[in-house]
PDB file of N, CA and C in Angstrom:
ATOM      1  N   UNK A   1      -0.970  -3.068 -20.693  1.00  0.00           N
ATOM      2  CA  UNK A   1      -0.322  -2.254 -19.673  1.00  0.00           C
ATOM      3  C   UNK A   1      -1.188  -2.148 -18.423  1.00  0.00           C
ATOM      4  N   UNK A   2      -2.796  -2.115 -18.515  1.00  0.00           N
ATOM      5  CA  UNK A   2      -3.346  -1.813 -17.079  1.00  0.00           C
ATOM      6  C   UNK A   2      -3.455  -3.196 -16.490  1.00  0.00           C
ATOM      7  N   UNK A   3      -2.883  -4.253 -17.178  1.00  0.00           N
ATOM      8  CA  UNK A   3      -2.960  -5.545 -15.915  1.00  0.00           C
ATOM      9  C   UNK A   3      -1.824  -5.527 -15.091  1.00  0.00           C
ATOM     10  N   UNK A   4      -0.594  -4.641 -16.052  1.00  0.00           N
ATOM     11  CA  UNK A   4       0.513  -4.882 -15.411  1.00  0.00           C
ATOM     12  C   UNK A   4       0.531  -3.893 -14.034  1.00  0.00           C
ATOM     13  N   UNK A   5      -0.197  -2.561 -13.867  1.00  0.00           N
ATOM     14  CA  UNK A   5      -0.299  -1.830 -13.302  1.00  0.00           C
ATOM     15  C   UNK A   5      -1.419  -2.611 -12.255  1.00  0.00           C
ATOM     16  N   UNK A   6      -2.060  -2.821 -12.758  1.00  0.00           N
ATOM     17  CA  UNK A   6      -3.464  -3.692 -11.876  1.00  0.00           C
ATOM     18  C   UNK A   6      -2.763  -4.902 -10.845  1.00  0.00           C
ATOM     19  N   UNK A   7      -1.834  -5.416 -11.234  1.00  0.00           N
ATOM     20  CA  UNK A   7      -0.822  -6.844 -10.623  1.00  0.00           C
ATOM     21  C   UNK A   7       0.216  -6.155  -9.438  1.00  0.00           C
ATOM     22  N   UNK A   8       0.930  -5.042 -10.122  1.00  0.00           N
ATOM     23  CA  UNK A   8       1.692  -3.788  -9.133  1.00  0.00           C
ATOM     24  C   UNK A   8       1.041  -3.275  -7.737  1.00  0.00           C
ATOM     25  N   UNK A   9      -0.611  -2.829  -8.306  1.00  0.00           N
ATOM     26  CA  UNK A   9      -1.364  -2.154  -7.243  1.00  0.00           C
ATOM     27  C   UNK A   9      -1.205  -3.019  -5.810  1.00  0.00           C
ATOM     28  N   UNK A  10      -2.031  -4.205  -6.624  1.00  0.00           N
ATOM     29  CA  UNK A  10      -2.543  -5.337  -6.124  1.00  0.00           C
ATOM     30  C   UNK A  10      -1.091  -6.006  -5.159  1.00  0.00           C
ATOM     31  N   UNK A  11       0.152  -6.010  -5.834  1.00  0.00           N
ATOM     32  CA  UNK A  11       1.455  -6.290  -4.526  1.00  0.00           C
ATOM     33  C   UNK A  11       1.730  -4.892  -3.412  1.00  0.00           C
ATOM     34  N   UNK A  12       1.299  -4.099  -4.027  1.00  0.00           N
ATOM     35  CA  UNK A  12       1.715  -2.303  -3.326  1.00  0.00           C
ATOM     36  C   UNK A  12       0.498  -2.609  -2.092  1.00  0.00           C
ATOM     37  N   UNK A  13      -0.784  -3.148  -2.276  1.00  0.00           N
ATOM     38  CA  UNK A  13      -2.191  -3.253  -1.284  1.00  0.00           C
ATOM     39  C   UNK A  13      -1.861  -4.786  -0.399  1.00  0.00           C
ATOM     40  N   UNK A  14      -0.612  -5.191  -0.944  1.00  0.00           N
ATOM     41  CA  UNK A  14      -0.398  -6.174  -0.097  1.00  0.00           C
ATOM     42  C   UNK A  14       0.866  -5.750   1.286  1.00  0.00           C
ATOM     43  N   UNK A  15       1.671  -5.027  -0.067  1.00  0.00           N
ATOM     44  CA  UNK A  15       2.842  -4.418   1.256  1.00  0.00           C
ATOM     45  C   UNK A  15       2.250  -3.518   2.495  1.00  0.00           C
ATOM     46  N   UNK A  16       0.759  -2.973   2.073  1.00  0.00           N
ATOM     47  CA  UNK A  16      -0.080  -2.324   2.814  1.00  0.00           C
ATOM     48  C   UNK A  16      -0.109  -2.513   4.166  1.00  0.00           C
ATOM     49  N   UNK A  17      -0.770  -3.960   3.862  1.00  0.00           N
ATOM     50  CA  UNK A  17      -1.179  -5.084   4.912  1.00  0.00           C
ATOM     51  C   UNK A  17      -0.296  -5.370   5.758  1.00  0.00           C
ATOM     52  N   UNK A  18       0.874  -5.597   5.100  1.00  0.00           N
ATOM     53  CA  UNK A  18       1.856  -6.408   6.047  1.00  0.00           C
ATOM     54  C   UNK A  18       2.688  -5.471   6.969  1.00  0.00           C
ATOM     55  N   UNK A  19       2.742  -4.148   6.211  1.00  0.00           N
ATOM     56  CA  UNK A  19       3.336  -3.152   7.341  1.00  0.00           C
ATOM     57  C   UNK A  19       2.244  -2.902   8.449  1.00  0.00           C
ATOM     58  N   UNK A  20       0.870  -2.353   7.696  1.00  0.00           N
ATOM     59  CA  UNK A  20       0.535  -2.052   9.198  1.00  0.00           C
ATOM     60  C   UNK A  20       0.162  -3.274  10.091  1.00  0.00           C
ATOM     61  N   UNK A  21      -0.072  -4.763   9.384  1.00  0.00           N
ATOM     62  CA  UNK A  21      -0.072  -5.418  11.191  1.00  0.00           C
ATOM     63  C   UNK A  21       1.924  -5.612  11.414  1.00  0.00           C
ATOM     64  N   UNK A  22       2.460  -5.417  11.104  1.00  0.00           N
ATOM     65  CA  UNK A  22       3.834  -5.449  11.726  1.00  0.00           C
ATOM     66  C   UNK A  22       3.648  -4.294  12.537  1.00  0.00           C
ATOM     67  N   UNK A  23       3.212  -3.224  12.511  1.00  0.00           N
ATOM     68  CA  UNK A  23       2.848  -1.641  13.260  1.00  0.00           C
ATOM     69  C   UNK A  23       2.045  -1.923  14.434  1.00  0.00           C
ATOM     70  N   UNK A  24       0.999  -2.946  13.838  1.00  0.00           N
ATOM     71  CA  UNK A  24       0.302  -3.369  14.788  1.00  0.00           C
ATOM     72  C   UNK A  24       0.800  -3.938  16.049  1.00  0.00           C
ATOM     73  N   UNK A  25       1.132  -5.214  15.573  1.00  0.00           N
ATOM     74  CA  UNK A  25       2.251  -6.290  16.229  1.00  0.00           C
ATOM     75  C   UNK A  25       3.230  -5.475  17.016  1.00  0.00           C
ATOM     76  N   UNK A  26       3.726  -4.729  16.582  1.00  0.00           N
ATOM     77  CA  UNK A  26       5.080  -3.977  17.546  1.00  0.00           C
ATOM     78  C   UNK A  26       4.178  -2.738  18.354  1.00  0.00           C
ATOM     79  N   UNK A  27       3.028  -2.651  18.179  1.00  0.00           N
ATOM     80  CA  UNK A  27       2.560  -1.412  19.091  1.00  0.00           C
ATOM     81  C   UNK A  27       2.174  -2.230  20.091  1.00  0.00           C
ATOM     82  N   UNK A  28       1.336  -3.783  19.923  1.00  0.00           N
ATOM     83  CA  UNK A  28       0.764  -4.571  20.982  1.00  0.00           C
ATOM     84  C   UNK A  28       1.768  -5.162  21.999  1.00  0.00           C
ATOM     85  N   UNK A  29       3.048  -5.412  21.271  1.00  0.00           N
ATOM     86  CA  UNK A  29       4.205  -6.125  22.108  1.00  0.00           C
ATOM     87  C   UNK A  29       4.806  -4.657  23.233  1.00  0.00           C
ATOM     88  N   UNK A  30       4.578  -2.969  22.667  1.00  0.00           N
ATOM     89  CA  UNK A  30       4.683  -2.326  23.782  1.00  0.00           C
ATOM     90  C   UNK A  30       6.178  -1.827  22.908  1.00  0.00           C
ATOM     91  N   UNK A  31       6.567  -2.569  21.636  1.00  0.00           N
ATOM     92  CA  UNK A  31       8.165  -1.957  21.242  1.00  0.00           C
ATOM     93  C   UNK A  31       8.122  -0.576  20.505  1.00  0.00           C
ATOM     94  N   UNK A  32       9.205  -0.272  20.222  1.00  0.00           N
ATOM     95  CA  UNK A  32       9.975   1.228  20.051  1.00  0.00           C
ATOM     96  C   UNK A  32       9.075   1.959  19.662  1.00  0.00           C
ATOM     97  N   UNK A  33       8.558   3.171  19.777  1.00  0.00           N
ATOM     98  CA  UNK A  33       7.992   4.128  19.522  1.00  0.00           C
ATOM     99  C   UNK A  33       8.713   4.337  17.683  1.00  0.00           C
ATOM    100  N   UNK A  34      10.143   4.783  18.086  1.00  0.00           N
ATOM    101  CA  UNK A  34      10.508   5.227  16.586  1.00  0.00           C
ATOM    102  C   UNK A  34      10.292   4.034  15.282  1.00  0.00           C
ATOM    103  N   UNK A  35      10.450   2.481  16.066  1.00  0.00           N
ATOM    104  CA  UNK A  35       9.781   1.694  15.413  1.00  0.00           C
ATOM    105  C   UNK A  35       8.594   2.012  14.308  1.00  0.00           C
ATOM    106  N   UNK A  36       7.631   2.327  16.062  1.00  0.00           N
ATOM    107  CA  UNK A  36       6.202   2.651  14.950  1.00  0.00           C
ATOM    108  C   UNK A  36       6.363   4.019  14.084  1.00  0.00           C
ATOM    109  N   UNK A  37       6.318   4.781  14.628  1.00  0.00           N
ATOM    110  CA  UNK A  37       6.889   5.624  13.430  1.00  0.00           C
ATOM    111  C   UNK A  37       7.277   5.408  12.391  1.00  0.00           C
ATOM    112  N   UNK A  38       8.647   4.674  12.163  1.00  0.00           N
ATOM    113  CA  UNK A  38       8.823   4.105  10.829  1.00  0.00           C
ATOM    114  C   UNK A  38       8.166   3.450  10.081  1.00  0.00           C
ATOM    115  N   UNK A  39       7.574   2.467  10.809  1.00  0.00           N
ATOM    116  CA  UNK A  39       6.402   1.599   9.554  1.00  0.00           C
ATOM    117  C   UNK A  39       4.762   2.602   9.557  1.00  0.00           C
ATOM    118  N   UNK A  40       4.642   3.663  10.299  1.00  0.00           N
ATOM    119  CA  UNK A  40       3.648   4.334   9.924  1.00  0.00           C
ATOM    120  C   UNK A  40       4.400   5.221   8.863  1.00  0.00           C
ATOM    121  N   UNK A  41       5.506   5.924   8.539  1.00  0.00           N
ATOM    122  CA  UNK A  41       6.003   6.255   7.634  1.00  0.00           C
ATOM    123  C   UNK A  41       5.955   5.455   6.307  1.00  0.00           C
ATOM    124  N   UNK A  42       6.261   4.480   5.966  1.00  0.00           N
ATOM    125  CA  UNK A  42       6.545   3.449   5.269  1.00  0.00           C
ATOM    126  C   UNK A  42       4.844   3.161   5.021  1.00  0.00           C
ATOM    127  N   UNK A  43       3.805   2.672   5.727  1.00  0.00           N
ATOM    128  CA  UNK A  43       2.486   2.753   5.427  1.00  0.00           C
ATOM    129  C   UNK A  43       1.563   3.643   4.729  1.00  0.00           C
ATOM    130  N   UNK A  44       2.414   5.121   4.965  1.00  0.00           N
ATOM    131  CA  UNK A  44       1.639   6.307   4.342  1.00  0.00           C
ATOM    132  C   UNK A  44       2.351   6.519   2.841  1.00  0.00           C
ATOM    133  N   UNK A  45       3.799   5.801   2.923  1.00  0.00           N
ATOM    134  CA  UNK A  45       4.128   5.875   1.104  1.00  0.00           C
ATOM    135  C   UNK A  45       3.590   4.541   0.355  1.00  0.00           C
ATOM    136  N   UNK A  46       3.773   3.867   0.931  1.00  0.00           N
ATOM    137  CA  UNK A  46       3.212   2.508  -0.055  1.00  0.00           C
ATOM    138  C   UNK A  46       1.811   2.549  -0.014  1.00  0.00           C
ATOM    139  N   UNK A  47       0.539   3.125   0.747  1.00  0.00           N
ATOM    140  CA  UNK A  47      -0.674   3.701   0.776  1.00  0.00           C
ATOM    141  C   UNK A  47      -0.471   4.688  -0.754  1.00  0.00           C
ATOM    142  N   UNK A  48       0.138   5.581  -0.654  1.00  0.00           N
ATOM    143  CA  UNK A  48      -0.085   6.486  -1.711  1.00  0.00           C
ATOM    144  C   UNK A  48       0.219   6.151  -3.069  1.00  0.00           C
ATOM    145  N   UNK A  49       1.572   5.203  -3.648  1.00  0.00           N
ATOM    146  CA  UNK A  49       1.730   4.572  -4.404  1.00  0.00           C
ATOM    147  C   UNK A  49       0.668   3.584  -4.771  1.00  0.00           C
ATOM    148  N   UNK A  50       0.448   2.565  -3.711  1.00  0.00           N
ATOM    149  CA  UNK A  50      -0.882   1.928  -4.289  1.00  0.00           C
ATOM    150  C   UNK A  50      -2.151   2.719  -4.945  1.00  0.00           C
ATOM    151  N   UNK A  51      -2.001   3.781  -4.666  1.00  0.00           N
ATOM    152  CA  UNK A  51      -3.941   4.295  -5.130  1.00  0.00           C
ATOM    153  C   UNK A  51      -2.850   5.048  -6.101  1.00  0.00           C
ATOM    154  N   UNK A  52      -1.884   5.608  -6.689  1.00  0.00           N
ATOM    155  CA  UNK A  52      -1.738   6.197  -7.640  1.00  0.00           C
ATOM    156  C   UNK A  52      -1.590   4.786  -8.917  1.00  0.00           C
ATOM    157  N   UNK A  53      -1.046   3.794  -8.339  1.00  0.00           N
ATOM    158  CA  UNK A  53      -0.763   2.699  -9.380  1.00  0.00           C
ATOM    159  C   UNK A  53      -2.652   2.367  -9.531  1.00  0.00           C
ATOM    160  N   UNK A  54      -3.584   2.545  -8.866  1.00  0.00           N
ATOM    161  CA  UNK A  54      -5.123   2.388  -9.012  1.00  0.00           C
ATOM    162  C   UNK A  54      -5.849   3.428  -9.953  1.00  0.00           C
ATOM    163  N   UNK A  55      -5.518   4.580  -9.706  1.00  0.00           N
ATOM    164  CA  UNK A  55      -5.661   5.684 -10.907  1.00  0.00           C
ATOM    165  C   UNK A  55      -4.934   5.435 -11.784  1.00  0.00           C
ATOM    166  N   UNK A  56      -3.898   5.018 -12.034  1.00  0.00           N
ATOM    167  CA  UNK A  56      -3.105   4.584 -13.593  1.00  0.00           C
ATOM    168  C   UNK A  56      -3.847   3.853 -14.243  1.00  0.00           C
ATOM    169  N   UNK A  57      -3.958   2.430 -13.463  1.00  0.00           N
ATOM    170  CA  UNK A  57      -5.009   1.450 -13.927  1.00  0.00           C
ATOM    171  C   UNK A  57      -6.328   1.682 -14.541  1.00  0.00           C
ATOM    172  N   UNK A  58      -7.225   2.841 -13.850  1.00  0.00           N
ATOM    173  CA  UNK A  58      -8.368   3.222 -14.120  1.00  0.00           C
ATOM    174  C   UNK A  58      -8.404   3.708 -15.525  1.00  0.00           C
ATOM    175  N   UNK A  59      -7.119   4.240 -15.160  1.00  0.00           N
ATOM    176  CA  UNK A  59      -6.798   5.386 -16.657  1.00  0.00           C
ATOM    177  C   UNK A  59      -6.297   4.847 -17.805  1.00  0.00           C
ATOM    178  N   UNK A  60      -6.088   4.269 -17.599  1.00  0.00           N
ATOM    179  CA  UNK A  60      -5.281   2.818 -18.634  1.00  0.00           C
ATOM    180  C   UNK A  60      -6.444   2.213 -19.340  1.00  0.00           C
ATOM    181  N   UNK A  61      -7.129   1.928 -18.453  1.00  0.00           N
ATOM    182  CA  UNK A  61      -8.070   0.616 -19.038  1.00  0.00           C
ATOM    183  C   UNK A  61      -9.693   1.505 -19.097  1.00  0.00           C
ATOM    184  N   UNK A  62      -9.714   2.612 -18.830  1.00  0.00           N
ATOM    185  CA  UNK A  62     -11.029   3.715 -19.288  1.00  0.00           C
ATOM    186  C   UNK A  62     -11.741   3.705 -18.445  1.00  0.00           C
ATOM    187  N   UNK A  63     -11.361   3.153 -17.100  1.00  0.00           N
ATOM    188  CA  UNK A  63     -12.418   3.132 -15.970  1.00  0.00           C
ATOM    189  C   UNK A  63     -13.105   2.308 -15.920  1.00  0.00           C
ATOM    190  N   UNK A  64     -13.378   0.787 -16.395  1.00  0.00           N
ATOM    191  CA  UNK A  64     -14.109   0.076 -16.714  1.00  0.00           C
ATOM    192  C   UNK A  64     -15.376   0.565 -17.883  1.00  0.00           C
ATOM    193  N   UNK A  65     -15.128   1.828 -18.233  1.00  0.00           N
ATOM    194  CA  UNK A  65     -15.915   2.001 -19.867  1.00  0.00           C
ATOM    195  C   UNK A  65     -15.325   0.809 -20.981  1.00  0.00           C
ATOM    196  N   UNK A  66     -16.565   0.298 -21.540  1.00  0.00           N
ATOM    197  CA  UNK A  66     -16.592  -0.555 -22.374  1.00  0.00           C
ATOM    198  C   UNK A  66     -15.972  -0.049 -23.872  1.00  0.00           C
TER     199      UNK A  66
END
């Protein structure tokens, strides 16, 4: 179960990425304000999901205790 959670994190720290340079990208091009907003919205839930799917993992697999 913690690889499957560990594989989850690991796509959740990718959706990370790709929203905020799309946030990025649309703040540099000068577009919609409510734009950014939305993918800073969208950045702060898939941020929080990722580190809770990272504490599952931890917790799953004992923290790396042997």
């Amino acid at each position: 179960m913690g690889g499957f959670t560990g594989i989850l994190a690991f796509l959740f720290m990718g959706a990370v990425v790709l929203v905020l340079i799309r946030g990025l990208w649309n703040m540099l091009k000068g577009g919609s304000a409510n734009t950014s907003n939305k993918l800073m919205q969208a950045r702060v839930i898939l941020q929080a999901v990722a580190v809770a799917l990272i504490m599952l993992t931890l917790w799953l697999t004992g923290g790396g205790r042997g």
